[in-house]
PDB file of N, CA and C in Angstrom:
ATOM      1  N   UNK A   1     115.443 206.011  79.930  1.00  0.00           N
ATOM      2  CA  UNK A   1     116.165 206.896  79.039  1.00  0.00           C
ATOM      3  C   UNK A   1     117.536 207.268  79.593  1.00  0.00           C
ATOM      4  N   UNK A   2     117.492 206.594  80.642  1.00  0.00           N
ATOM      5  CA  UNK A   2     119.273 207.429  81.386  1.00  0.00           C
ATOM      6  C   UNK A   2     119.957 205.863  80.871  1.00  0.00           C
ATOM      7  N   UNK A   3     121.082 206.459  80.036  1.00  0.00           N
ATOM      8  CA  UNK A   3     121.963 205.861  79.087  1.00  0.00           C
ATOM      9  C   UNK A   3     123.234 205.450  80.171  1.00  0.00           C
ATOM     10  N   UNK A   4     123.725 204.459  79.708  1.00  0.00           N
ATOM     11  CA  UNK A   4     125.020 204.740  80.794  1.00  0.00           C
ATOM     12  C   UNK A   4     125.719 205.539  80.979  1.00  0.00           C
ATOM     13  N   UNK A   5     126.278 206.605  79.908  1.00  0.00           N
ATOM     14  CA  UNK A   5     126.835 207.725  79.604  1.00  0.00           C
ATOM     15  C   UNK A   5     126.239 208.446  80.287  1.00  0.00           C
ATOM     16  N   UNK A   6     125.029 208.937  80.569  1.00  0.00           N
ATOM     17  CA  UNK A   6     124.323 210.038  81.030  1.00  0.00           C
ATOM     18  C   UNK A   6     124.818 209.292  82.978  1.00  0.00           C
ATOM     19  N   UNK A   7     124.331 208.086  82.905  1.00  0.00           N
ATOM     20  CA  UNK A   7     124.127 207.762  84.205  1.00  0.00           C
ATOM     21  C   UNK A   7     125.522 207.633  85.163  1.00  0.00           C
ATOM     22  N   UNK A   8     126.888 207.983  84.510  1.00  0.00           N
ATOM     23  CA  UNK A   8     127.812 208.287  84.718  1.00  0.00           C
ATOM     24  C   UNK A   8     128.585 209.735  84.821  1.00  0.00           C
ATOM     25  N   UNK A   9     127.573 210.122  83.666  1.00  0.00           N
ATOM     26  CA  UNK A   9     127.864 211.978  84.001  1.00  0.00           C
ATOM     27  C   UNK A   9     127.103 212.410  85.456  1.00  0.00           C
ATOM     28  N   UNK A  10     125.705 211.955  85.427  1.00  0.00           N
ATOM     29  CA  UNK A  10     125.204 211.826  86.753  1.00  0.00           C
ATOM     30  C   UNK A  10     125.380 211.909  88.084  1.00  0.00           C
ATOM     31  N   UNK A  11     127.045 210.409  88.040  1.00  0.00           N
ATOM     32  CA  UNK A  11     127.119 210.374  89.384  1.00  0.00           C
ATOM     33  C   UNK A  11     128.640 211.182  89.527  1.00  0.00           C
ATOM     34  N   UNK A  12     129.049 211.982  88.405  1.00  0.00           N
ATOM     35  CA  UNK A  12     130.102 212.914  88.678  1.00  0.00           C
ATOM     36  C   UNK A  12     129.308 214.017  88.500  1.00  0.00           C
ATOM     37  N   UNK A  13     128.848 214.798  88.635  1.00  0.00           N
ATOM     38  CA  UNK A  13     128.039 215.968  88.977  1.00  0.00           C
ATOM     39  C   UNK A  13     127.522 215.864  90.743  1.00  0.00           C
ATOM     40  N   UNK A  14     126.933 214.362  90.980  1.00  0.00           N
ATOM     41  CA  UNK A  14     126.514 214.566  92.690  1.00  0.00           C
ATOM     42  C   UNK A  14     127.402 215.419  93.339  1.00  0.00           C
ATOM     43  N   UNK A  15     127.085 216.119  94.664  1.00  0.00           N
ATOM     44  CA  UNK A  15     125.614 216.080  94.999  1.00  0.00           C
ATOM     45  C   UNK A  15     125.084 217.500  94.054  1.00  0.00           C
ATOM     46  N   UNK A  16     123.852 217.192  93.808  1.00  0.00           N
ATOM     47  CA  UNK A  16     123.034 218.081  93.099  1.00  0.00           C
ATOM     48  C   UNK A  16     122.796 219.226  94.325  1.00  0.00           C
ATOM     49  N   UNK A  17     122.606 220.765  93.614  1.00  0.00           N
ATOM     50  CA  UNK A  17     122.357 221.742  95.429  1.00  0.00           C
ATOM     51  C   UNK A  17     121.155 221.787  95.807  1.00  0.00           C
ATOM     52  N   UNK A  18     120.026 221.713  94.049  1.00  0.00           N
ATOM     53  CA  UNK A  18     118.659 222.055  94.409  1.00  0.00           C
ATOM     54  C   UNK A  18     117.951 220.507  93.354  1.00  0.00           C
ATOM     55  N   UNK A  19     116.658 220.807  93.408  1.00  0.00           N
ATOM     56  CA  UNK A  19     115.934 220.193  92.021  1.00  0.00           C
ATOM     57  C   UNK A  19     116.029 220.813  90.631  1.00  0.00           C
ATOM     58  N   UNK A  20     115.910 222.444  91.229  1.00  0.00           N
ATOM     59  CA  UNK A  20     116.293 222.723  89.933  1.00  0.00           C
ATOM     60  C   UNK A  20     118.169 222.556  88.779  1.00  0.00           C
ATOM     61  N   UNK A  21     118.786 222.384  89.963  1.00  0.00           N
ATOM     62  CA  UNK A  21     120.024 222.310  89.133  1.00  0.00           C
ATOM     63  C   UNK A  21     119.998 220.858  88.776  1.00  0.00           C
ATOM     64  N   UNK A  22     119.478 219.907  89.290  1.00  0.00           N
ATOM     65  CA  UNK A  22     119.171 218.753  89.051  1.00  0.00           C
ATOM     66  C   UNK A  22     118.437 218.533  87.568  1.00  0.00           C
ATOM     67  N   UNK A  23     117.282 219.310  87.586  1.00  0.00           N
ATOM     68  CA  UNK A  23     116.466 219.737  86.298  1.00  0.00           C
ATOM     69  C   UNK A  23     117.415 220.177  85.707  1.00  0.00           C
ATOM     70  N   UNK A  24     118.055 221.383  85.540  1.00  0.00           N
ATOM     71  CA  UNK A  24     119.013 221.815  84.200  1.00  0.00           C
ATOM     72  C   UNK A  24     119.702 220.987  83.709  1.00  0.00           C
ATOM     73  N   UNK A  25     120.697 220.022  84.694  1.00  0.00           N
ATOM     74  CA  UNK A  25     121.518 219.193  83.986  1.00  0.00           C
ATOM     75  C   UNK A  25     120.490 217.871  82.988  1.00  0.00           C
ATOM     76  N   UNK A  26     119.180 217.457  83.350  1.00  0.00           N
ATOM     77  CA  UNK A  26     118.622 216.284  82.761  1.00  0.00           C
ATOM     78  C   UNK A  26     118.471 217.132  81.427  1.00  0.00           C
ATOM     79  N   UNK A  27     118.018 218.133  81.503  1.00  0.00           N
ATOM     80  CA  UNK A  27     117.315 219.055  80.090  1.00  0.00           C
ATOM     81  C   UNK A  27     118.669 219.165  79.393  1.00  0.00           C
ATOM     82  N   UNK A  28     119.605 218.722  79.701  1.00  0.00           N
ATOM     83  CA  UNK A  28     120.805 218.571  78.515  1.00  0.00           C
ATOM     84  C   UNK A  28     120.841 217.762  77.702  1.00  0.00           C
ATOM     85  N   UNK A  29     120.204 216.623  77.810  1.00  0.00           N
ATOM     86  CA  UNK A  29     120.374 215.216  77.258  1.00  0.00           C
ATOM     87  C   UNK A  29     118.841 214.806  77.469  1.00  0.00           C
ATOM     88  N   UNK A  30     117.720 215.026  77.911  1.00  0.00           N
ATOM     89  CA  UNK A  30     116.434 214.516  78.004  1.00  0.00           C
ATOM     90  C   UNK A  30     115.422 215.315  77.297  1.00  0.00           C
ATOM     91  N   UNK A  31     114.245 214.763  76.697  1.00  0.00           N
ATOM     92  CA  UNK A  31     113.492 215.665  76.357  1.00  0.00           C
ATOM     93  C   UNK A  31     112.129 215.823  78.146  1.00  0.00           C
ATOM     94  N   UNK A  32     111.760 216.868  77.746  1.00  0.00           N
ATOM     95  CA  UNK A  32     110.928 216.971  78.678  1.00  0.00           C
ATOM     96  C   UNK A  32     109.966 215.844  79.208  1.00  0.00           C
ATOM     97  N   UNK A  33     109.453 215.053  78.195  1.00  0.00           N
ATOM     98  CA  UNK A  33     108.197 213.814  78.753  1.00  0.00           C
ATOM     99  C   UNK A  33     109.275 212.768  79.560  1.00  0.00           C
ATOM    100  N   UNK A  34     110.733 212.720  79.163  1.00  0.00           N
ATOM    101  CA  UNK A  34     111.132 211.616  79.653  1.00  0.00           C
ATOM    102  C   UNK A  34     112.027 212.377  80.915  1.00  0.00           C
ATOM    103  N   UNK A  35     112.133 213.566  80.838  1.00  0.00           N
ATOM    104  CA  UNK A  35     112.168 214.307  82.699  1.00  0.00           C
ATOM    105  C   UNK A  35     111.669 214.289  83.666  1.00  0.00           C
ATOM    106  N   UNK A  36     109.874 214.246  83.393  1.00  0.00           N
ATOM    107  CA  UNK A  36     108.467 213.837  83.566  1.00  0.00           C
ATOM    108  C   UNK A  36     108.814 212.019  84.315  1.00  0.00           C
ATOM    109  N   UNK A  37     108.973 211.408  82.943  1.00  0.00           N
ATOM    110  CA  UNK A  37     109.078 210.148  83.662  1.00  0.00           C
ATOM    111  C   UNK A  37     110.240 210.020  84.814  1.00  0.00           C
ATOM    112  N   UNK A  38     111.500 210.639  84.676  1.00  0.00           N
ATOM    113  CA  UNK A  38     112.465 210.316  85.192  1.00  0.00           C
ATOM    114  C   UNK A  38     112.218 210.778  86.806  1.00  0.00           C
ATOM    115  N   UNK A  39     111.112 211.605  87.045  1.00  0.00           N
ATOM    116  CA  UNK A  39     111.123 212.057  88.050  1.00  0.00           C
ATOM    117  C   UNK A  39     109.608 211.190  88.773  1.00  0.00           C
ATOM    118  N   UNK A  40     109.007 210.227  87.958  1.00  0.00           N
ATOM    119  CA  UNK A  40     107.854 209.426  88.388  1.00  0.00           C
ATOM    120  C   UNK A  40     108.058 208.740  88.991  1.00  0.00           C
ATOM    121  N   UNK A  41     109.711 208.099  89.008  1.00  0.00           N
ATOM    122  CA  UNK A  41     110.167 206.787  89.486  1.00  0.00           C
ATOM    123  C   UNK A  41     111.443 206.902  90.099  1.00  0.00           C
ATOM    124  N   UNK A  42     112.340 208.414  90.389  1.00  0.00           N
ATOM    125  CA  UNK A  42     112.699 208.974  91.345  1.00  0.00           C
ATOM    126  C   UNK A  42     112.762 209.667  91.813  1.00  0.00           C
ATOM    127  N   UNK A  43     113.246 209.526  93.536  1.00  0.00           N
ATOM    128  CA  UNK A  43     112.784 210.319  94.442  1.00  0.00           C
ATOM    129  C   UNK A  43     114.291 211.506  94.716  1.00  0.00           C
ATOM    130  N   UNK A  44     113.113 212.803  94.577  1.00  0.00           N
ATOM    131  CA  UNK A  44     113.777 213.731  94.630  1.00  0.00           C
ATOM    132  C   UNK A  44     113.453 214.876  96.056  1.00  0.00           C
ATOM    133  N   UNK A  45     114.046 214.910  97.213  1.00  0.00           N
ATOM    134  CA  UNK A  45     113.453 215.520  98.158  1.00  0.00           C
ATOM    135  C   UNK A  45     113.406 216.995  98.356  1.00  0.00           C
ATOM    136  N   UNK A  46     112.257 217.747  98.329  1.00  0.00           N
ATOM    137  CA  UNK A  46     112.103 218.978  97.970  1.00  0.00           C
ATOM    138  C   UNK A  46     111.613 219.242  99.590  1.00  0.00           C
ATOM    139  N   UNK A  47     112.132 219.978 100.160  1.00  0.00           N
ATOM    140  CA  UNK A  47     111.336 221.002 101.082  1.00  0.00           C
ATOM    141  C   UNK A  47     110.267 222.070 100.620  1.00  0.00           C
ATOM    142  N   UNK A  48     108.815 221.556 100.600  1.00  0.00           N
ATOM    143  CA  UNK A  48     107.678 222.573 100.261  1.00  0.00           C
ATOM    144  C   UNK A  48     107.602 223.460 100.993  1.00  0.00           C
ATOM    145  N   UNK A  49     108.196 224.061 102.002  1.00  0.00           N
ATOM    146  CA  UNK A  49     107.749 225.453 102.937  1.00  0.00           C
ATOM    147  C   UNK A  49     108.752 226.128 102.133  1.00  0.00           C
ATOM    148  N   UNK A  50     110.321 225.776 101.786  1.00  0.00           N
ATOM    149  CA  UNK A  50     111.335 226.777 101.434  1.00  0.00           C
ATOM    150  C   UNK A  50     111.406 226.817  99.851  1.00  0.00           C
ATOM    151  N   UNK A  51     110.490 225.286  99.579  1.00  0.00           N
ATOM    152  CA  UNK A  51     111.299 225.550  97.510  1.00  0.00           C
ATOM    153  C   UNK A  51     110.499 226.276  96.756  1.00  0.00           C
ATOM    154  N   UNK A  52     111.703 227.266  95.873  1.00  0.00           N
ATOM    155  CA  UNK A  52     111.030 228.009  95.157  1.00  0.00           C
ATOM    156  C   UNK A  52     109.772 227.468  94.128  1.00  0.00           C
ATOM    157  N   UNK A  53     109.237 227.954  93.369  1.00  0.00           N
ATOM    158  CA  UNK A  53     108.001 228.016  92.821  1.00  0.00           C
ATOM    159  C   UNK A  53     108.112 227.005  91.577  1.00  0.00           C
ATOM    160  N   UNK A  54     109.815 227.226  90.903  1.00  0.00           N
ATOM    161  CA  UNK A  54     109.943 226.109  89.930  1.00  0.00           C
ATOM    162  C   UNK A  54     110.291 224.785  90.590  1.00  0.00           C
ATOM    163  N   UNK A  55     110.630 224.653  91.559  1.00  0.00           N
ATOM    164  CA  UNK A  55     111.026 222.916  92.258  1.00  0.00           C
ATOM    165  C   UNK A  55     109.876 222.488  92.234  1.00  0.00           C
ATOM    166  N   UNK A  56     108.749 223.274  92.960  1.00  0.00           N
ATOM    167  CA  UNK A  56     107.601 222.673  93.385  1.00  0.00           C
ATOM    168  C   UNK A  56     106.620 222.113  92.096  1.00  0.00           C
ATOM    169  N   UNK A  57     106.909 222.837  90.822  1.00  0.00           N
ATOM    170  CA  UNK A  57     105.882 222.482  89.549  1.00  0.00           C
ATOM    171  C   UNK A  57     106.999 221.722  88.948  1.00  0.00           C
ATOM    172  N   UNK A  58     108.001 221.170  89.231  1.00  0.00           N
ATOM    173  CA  UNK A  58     108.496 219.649  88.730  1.00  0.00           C
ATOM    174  C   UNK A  58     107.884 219.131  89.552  1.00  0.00           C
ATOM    175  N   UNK A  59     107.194 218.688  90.717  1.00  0.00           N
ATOM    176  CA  UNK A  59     106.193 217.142  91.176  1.00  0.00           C
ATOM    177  C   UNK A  59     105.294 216.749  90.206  1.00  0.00           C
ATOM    178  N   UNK A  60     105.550 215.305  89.786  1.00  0.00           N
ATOM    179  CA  UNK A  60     104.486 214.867  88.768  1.00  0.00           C
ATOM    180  C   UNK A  60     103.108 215.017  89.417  1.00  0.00           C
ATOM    181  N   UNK A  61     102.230 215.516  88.767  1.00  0.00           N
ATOM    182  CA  UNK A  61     101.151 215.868  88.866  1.00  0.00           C
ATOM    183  C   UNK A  61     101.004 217.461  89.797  1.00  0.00           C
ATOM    184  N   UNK A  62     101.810 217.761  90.003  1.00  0.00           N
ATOM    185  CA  UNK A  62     101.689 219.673  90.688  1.00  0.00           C
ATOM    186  C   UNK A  62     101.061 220.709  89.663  1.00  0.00           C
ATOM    187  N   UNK A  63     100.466 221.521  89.937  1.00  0.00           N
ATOM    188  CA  UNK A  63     100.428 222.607  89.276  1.00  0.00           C
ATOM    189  C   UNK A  63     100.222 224.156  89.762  1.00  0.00           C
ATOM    190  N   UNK A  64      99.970 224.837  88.915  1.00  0.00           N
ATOM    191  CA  UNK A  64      99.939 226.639  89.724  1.00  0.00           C
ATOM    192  C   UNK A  64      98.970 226.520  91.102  1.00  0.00           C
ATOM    193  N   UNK A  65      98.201 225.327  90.693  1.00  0.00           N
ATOM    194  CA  UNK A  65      97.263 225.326  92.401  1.00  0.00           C
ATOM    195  C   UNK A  65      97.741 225.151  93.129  1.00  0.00           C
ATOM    196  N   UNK A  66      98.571 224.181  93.573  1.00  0.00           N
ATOM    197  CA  UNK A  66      99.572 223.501  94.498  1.00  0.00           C
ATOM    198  C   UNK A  66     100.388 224.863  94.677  1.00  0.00           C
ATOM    199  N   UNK A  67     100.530 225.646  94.096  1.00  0.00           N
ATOM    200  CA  UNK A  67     101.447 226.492  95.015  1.00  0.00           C
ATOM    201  C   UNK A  67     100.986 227.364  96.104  1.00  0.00           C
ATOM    202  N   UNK A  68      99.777 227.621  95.951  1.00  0.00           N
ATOM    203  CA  UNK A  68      99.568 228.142  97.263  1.00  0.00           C
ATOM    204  C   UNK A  68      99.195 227.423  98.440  1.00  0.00           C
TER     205      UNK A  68
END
């Protein structure tokens, strides 16, 4: 679903600060299932001791359990 257009807005926005600002910008142009995918097949590196509570429930397959 990343269009060339998108995949060019993309690489003028790098570097991203978090996942989540990473997340806001896809939710401009993506619907959620294909955010889902976009994040199945790349790698996004999250520090789990420091990331807040929304980084951590973007991992495909995470949920409220995984946070503790």
């Amino acid at each position: 679903h990343m269009t060339p257009a998108l995949v060019k807005s993309f690489m003028e926005k790098r570097p991203f600060l978090s996942a989540t600002e990473l997340n806001a910008f896809l939710a401009q142009s993506l619907k959620p299932q294909q955010i889902a995918e976009f994040y199945g097949k790349a790698f996004v590196h999250i520090k789990l001791n420091t990331a807040p509570d929304a980084e951590i429930l973007m991992i495909p397959g995470a949920g409220p359990r995984m946070l503790r």
